[in-house]
N, C-alpha and C. Protein backbone atom coordinates (compact mmCIF):
# COMPACT_ATOMS: atom_id res chain seq x y z
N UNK A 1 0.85 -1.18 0.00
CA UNK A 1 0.00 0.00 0.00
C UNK A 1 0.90 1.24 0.00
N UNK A 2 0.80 2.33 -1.04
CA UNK A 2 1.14 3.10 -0.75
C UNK A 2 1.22 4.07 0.29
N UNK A 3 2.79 4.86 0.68
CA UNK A 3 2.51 5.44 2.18
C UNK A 3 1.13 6.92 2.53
N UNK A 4 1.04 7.21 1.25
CA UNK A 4 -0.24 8.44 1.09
C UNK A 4 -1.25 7.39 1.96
N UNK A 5 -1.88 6.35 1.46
CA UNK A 5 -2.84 5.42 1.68
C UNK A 5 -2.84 5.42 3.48
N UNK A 6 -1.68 4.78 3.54
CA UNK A 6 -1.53 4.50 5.20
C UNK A 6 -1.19 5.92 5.68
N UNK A 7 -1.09 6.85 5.30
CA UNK A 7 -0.91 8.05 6.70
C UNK A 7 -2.50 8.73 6.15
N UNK A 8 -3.35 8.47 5.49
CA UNK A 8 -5.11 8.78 5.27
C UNK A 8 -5.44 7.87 6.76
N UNK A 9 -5.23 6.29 6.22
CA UNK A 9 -5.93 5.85 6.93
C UNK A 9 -5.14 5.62 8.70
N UNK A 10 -4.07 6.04 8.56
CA UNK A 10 -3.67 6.56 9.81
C UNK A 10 -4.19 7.59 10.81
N UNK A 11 -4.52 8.93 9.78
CA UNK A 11 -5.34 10.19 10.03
C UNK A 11 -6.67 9.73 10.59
N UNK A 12 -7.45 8.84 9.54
CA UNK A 12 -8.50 9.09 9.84
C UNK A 12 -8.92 7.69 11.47
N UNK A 13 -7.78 6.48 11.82
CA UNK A 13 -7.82 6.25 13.05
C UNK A 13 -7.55 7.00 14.25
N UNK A 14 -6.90 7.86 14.02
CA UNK A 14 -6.85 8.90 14.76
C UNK A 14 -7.64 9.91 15.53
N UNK A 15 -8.53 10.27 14.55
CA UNK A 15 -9.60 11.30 14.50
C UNK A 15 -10.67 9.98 14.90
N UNK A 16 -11.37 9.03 14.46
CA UNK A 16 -12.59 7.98 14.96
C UNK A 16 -12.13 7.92 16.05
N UNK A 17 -10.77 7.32 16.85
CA UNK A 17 -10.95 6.94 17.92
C UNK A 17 -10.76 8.72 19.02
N UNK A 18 -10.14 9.27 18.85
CA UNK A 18 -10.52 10.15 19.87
C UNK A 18 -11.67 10.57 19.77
N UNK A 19 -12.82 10.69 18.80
CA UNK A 19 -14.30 11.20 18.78
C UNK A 19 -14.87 10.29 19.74
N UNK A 20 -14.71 8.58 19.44
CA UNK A 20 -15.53 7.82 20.44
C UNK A 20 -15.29 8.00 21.68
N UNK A 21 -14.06 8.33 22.04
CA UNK A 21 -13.21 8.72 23.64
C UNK A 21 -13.62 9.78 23.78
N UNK A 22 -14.11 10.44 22.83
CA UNK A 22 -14.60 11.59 23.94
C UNK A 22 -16.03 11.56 24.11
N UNK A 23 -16.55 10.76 23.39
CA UNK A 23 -18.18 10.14 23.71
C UNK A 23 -18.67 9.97 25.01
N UNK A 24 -17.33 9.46 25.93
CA UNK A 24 -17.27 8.78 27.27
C UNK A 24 -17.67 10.09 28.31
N UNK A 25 -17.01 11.34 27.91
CA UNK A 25 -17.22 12.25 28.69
C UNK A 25 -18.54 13.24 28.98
N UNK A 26 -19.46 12.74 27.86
CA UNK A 26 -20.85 12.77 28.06
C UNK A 26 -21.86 11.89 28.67
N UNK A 27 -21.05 10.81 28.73
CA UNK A 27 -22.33 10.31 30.27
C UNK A 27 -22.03 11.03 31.54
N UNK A 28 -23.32 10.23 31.89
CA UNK A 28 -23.86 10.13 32.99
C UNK A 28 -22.79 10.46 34.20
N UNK A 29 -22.92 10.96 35.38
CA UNK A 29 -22.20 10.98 36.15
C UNK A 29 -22.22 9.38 37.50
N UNK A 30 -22.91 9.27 37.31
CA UNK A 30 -22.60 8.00 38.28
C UNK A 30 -22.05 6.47 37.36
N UNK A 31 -22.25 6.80 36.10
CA UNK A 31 -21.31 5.85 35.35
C UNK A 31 -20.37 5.64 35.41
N UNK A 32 -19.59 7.37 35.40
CA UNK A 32 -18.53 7.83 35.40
C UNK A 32 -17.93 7.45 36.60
N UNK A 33 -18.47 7.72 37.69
CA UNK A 33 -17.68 6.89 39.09
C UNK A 33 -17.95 5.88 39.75
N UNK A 34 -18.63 4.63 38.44
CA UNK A 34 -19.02 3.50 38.83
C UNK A 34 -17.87 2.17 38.71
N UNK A 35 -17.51 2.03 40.10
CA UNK A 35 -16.33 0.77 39.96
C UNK A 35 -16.57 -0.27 39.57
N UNK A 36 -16.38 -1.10 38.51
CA UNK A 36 -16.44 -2.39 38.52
C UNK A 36 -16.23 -3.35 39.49
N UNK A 37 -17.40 -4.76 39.47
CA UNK A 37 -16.99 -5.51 40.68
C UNK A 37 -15.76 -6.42 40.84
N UNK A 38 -14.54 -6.37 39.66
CA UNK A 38 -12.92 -6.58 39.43
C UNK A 38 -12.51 -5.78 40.44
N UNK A 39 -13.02 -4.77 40.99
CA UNK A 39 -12.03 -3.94 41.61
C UNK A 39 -11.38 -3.08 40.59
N UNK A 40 -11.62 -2.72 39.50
CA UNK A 40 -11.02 -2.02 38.50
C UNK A 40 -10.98 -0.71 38.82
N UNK A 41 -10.36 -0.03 37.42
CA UNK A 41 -10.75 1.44 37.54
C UNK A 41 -12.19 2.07 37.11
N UNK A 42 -12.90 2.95 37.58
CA UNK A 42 -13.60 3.79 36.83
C UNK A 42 -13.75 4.24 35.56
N UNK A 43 -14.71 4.66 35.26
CA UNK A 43 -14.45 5.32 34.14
C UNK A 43 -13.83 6.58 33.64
N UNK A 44 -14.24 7.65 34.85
CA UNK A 44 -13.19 8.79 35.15
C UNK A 44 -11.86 8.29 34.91
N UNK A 45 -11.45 6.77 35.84
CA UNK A 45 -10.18 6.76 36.07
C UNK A 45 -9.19 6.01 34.83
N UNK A 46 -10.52 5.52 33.77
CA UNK A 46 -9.56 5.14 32.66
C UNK A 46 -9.41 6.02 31.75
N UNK A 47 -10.14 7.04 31.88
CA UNK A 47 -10.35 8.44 30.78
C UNK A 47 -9.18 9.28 31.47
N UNK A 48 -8.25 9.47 32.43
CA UNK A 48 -7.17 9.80 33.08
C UNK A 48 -6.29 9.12 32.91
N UNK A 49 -6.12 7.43 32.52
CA UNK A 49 -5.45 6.74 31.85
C UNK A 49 -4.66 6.97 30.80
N UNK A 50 -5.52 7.06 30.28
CA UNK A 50 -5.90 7.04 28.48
C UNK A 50 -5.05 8.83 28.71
N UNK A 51 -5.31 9.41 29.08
CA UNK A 51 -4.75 11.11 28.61
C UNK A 51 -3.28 10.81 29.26
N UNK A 52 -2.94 10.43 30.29
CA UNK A 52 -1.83 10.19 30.91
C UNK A 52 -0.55 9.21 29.77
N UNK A 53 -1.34 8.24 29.45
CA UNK A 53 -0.47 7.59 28.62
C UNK A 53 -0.49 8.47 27.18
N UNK A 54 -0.99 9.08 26.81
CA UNK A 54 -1.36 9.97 25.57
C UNK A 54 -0.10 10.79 25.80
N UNK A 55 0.46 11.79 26.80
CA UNK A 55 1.12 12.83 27.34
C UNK A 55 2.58 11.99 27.07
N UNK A 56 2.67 10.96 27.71
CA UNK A 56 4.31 10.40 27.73
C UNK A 56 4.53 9.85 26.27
N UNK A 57 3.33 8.98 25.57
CA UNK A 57 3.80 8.85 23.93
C UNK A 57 3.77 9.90 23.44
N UNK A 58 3.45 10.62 23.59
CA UNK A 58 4.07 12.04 22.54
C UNK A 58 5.01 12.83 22.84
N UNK A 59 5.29 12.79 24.18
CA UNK A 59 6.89 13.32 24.60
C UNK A 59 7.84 12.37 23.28
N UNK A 60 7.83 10.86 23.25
CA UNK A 60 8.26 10.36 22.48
C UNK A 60 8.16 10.13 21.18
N UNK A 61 6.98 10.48 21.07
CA UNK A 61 6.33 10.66 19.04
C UNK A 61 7.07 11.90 18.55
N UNK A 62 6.89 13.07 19.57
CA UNK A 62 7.61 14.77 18.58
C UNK A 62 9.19 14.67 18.98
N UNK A 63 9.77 13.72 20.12
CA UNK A 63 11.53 13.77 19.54
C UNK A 63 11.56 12.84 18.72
N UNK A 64 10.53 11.88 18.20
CA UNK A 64 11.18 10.98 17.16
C UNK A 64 10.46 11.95 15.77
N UNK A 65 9.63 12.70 16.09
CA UNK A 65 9.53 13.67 14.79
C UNK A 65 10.79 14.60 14.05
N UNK A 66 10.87 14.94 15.32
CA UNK A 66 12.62 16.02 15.19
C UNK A 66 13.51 15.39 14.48
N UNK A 67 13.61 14.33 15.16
CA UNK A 67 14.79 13.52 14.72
C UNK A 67 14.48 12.80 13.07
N UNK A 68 13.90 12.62 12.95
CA UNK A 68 12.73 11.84 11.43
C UNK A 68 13.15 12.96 10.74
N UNK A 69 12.64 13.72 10.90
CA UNK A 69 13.07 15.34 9.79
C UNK A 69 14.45 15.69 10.20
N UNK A 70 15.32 15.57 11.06
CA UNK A 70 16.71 15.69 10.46
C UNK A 70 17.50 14.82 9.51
N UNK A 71 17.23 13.50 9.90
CA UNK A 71 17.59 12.43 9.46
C UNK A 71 17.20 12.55 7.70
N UNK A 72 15.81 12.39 7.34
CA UNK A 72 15.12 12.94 6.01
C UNK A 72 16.34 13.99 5.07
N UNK A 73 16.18 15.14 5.97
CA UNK A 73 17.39 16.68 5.22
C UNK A 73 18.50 16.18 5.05
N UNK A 74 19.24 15.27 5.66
CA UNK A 74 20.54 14.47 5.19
C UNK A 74 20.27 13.45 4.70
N UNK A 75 19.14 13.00 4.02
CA UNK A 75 19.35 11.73 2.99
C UNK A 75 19.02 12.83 1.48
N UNK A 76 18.74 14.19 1.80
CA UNK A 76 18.61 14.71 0.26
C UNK A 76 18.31 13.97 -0.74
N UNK A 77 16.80 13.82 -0.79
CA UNK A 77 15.92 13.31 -1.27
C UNK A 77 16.26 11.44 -2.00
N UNK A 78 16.68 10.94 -1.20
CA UNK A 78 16.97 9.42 -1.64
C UNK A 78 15.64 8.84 -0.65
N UNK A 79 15.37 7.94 -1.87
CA UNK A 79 14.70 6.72 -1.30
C UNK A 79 14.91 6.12 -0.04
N UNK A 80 13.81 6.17 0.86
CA UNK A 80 13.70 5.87 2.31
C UNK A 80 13.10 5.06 2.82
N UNK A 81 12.17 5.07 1.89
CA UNK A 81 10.63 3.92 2.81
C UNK A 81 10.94 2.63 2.45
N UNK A 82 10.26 1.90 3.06
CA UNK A 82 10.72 0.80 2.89
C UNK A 82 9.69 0.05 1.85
N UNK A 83 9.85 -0.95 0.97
CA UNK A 83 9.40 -1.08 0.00
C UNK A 83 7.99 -1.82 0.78
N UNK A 84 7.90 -2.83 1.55
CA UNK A 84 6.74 -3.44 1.64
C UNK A 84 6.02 -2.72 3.31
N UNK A 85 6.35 -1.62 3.74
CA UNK A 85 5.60 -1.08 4.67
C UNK A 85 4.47 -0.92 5.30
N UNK A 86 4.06 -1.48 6.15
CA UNK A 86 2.59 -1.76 6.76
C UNK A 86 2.96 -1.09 8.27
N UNK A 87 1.71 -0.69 8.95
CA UNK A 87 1.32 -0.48 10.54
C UNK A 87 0.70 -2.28 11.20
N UNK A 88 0.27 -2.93 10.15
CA UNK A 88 -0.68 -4.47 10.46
C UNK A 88 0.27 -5.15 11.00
N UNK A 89 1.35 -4.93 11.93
CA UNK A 89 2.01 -6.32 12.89
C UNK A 89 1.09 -6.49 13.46
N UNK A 90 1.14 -7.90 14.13
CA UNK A 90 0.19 -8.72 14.66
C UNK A 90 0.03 -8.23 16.27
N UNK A 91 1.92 -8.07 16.31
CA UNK A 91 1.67 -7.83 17.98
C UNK A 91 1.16 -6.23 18.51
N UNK A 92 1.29 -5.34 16.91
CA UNK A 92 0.93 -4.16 17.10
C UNK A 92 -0.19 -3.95 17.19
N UNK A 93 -0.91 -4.90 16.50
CA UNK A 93 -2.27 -5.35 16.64
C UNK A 93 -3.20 -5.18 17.81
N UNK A 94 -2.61 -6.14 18.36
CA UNK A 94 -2.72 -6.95 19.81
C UNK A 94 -3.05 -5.72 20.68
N UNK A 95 -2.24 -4.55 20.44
CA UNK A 95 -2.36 -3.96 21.73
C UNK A 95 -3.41 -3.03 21.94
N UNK A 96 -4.81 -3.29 20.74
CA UNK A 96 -6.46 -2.65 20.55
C UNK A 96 -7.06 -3.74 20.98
N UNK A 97 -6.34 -4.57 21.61
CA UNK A 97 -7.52 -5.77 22.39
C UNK A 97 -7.40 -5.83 23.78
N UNK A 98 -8.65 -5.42 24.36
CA UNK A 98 -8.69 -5.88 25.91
C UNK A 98 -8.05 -7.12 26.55
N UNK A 99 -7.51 -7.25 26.98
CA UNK A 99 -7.11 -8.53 28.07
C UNK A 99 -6.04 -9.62 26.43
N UNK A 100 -5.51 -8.91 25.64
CA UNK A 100 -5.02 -9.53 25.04
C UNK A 100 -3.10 -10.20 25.20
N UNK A 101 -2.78 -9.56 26.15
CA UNK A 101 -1.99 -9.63 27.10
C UNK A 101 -1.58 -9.10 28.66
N UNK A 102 -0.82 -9.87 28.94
CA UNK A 102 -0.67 -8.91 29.71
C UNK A 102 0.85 -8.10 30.03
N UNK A 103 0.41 -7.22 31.16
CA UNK A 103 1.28 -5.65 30.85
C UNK A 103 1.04 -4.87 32.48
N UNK A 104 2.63 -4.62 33.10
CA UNK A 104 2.33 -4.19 34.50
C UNK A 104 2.28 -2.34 33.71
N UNK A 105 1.51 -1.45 33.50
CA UNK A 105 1.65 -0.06 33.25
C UNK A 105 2.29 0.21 34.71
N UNK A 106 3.21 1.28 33.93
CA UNK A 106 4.15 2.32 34.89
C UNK A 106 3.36 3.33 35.77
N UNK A 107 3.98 3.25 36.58
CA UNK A 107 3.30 4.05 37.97
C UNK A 107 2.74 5.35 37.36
N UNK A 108 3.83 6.10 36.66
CA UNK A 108 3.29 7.67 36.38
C UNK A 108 2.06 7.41 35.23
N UNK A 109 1.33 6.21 34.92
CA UNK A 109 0.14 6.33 33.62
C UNK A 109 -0.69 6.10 34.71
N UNK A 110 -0.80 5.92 36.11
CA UNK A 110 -1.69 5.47 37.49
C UNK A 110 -2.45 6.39 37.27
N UNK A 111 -3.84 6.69 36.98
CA UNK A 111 -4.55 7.87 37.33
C UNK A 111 -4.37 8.12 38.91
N UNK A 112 -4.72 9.65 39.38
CA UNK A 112 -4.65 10.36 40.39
C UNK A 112 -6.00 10.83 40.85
N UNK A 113 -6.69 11.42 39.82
CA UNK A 113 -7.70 12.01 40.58
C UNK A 113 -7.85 13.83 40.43
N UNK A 114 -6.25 13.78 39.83
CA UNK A 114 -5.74 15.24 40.37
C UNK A 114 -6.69 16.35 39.59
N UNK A 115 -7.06 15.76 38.52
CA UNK A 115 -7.40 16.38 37.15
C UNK A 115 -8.71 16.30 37.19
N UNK A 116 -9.84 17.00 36.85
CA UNK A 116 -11.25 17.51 36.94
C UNK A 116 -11.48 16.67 34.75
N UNK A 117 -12.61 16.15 35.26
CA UNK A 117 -13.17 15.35 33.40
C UNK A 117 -12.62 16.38 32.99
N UNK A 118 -13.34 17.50 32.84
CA UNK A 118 -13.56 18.49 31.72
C UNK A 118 -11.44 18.89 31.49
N UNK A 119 -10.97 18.98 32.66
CA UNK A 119 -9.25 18.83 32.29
C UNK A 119 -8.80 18.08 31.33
N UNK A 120 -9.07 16.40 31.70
CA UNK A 120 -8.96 15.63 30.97
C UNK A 120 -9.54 15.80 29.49
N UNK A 121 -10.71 15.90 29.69
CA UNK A 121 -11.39 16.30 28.10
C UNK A 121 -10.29 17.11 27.17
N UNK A 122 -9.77 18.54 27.40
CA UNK A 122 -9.78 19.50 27.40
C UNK A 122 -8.44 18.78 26.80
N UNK A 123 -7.42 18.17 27.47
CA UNK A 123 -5.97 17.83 27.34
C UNK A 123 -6.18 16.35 26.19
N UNK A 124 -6.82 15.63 26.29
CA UNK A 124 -6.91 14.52 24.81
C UNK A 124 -7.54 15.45 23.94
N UNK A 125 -8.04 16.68 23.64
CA UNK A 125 -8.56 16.91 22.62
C UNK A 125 -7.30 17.75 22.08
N UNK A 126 -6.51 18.31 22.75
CA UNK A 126 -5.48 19.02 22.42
C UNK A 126 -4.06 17.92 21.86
N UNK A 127 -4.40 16.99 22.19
CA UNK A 127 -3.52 15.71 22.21
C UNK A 127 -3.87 14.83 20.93
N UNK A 128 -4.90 15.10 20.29
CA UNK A 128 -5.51 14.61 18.98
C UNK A 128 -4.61 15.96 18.17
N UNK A 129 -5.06 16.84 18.08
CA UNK A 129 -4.05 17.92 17.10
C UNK A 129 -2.74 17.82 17.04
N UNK A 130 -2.24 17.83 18.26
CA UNK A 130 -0.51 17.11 18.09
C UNK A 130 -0.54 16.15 17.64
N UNK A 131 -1.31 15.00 17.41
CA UNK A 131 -1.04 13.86 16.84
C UNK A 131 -0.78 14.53 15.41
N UNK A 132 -2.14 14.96 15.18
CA UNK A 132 -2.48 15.48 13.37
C UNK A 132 -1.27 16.29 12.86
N UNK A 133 -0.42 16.88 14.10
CA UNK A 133 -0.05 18.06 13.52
C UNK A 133 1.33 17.63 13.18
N UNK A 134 1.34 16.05 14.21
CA UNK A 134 3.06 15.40 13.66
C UNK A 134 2.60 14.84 12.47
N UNK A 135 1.63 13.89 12.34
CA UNK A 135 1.63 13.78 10.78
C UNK A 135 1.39 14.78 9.50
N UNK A 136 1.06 15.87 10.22
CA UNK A 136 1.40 17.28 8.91
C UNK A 136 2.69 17.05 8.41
N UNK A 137 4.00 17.31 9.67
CA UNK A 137 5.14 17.39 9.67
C UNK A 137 5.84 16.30 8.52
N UNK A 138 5.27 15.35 8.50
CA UNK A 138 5.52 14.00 7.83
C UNK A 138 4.89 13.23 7.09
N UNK A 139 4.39 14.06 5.85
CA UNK A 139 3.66 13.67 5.23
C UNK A 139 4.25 12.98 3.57
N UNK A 140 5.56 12.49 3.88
CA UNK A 140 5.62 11.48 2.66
C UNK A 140 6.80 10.14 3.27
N UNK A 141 6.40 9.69 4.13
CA UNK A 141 7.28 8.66 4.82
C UNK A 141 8.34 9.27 5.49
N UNK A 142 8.47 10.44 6.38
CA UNK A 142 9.75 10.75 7.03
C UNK A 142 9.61 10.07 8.49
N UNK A 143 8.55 9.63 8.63
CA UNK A 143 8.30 8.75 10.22
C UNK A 143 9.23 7.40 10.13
N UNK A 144 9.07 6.83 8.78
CA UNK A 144 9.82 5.92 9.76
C UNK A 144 11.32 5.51 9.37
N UNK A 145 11.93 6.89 9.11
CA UNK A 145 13.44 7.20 9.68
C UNK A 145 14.05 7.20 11.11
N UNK A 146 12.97 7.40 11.97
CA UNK A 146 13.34 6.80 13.49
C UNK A 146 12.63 6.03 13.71
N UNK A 147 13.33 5.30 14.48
CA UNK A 147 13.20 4.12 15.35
C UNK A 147 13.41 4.35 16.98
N UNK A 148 12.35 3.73 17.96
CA UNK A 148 12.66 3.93 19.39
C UNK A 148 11.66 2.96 19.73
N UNK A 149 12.81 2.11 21.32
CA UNK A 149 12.16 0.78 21.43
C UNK A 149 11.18 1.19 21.79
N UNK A 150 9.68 0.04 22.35
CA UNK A 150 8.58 0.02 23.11
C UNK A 150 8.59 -1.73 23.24
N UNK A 151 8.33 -0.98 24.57
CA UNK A 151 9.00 -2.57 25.43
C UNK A 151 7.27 -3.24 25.73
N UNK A 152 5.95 -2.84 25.41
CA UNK A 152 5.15 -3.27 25.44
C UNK A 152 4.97 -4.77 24.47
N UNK A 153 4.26 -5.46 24.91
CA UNK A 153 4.38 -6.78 24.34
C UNK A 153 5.47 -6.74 23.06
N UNK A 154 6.45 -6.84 23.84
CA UNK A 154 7.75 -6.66 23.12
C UNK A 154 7.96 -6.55 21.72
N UNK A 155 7.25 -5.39 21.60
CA UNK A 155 7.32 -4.62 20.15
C UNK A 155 8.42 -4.23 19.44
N UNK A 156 9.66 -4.26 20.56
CA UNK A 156 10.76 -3.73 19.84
C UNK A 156 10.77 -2.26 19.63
N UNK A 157 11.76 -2.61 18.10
CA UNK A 157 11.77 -0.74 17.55
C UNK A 157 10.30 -0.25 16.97
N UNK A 158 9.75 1.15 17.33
CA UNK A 158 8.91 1.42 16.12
C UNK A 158 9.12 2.32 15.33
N UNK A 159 8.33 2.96 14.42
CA UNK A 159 8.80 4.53 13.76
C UNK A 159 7.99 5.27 14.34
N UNK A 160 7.76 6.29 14.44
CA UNK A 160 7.08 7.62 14.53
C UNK A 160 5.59 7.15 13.97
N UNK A 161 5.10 6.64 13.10
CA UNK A 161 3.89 6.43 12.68
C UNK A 161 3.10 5.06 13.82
N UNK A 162 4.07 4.03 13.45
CA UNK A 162 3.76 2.93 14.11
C UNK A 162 3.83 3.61 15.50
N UNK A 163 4.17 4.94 16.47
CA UNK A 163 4.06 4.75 17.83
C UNK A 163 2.51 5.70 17.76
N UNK A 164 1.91 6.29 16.71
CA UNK A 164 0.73 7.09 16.74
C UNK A 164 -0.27 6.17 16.54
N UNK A 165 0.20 5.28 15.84
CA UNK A 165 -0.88 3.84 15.83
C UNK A 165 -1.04 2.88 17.04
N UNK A 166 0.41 3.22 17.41
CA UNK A 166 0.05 2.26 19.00
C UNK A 166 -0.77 3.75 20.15
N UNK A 167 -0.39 4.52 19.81
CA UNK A 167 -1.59 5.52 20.75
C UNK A 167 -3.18 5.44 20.90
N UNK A 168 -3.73 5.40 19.09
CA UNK A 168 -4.72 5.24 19.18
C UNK A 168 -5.02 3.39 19.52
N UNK A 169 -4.49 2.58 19.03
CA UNK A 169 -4.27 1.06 19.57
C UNK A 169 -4.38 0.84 21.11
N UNK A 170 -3.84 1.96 22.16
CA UNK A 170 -4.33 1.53 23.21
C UNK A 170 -5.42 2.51 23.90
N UNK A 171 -5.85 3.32 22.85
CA UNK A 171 -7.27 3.95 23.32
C UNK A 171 -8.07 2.86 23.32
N UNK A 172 -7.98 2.47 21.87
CA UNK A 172 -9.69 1.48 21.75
C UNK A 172 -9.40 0.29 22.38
N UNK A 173 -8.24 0.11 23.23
CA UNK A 173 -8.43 -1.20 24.16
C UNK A 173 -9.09 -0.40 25.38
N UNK A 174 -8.85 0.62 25.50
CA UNK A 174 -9.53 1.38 26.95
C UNK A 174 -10.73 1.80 26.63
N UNK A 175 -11.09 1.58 25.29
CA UNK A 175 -12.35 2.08 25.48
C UNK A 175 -13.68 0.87 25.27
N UNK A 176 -12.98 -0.36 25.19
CA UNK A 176 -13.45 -1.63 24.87
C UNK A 176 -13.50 -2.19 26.79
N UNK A 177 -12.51 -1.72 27.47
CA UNK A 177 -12.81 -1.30 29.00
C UNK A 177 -13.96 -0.90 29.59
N UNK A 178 -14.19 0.23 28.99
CA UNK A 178 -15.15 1.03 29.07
C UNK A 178 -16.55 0.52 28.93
N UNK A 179 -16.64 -0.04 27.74
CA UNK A 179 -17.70 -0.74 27.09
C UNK A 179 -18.24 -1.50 28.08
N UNK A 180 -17.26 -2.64 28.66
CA UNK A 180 -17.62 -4.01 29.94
C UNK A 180 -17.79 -2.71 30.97
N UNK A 181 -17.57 -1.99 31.35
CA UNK A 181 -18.08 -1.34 32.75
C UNK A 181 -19.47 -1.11 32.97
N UNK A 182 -19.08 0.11 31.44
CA UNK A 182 -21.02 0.49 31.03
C UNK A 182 -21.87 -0.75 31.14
N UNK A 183 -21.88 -2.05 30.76
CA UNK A 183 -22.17 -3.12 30.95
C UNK A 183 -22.67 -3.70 32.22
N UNK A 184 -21.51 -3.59 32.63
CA UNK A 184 -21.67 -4.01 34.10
C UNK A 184 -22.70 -3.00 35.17
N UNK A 185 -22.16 -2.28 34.73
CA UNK A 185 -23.37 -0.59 35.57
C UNK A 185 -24.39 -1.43 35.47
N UNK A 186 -24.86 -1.42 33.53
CA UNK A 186 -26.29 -1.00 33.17
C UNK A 186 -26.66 -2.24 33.46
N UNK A 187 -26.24 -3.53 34.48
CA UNK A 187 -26.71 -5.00 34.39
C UNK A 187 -26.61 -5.10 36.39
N UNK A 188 -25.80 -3.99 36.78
CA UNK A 188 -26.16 -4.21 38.57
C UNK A 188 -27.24 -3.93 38.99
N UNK A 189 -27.84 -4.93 40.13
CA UNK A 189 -29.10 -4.24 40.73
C UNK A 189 -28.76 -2.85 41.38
N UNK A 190 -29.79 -2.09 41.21
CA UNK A 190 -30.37 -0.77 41.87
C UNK A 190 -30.06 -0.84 43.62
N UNK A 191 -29.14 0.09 44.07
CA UNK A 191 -29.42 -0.11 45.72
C UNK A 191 -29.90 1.21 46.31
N UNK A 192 -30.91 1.24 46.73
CA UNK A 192 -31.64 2.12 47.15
C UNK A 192 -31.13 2.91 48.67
N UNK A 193 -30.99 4.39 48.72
CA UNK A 193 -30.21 4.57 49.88
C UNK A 193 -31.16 5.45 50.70
């Protein structure tokens, strides 16, 4: 597939899944701070998740942008991409499926609490434009001139594209989270206080 093809349909995973994520921030309020009987997180507290882990991959998406566009200006215009290029690894896959492995997340993606929805709202919607705005930056294969590991189901190296695909990749596992909670809410008995 050509790389025009995959940074469209890169764009446009991008843009679907933060619209449905932000779907979440229009319910209900007791949805929103309804715990699952796992002992899980909330829904507040995976929508604080989800922005938290958003914040540290893009610390790492715009220095591997920088670096992608220096790298690019010193190949003066030679052939870069790689001939059979895809985002479809299997294990990259993997990581838009709930419970499809498992994975201890790092203390600092812990939601806190600290942050009010409408914060959160406010900071993934601003966090969707930086996405868009690194693929402005890189719009004929300069992403995947860098490489930087991700030690998640041992993915190895990725490029700059493949780590915007694993961004939105672990929204729609959090929001497939989400889904079993709403579930679970809309299926507990009523306790009357």
């Amino acid at each position: 597939m050509p790389i025009e093809h995959i940074l469209i349909n890169l764009t446009r995973e991008l843009i679907r899944t933060f619209a449905v994520v932000d779907e979440w921030f229009d319910r209900e309020h007791p949805l929103h701070c309804y715990k699952p009987s796992s002992g899980g997180w909330s829904i507040c507290e995976v929508l604080e998740h989800v922005m938290l882990t958003n914040h540290f991959l893009l610390i790492i998406i715009e220095k591997g942008c920088e670096k992608a566009l220096r790298k690019h200006e010193a190949l003066a215009g030679a052939d870069f991409i790689p001939e059979h290029y895809t985002l479809a690894d299997p294990a990259l896959l993997a990581i838009g499926q709930t419970k499809s492995f498992a994975w201890q997340r790092p203390e600092h993606h812990q939601p806190t609490g600290e942050k009010t929805l409408p914060q959160v709202r406010r900071e993934m919607r601003d966090q969707l434009s930086r996405c868009l705005y690194t693929l402005d930056l890189l719009p004929n294969g300069e992403g995947t001139l860098h490489h930087t590991t991700m030690s998640v189901n041992n993915l190895g190296k990725l490029d700059v594209y493949q780590y915007l695909y694993f961004l939105a990749l672990h929204a729609q596992r959090h929001q497939q989270q989400m889904c079993l909670i709403e579930q679970e809410y809309n299926n507990s008995p009523v306790t009357l206080v």
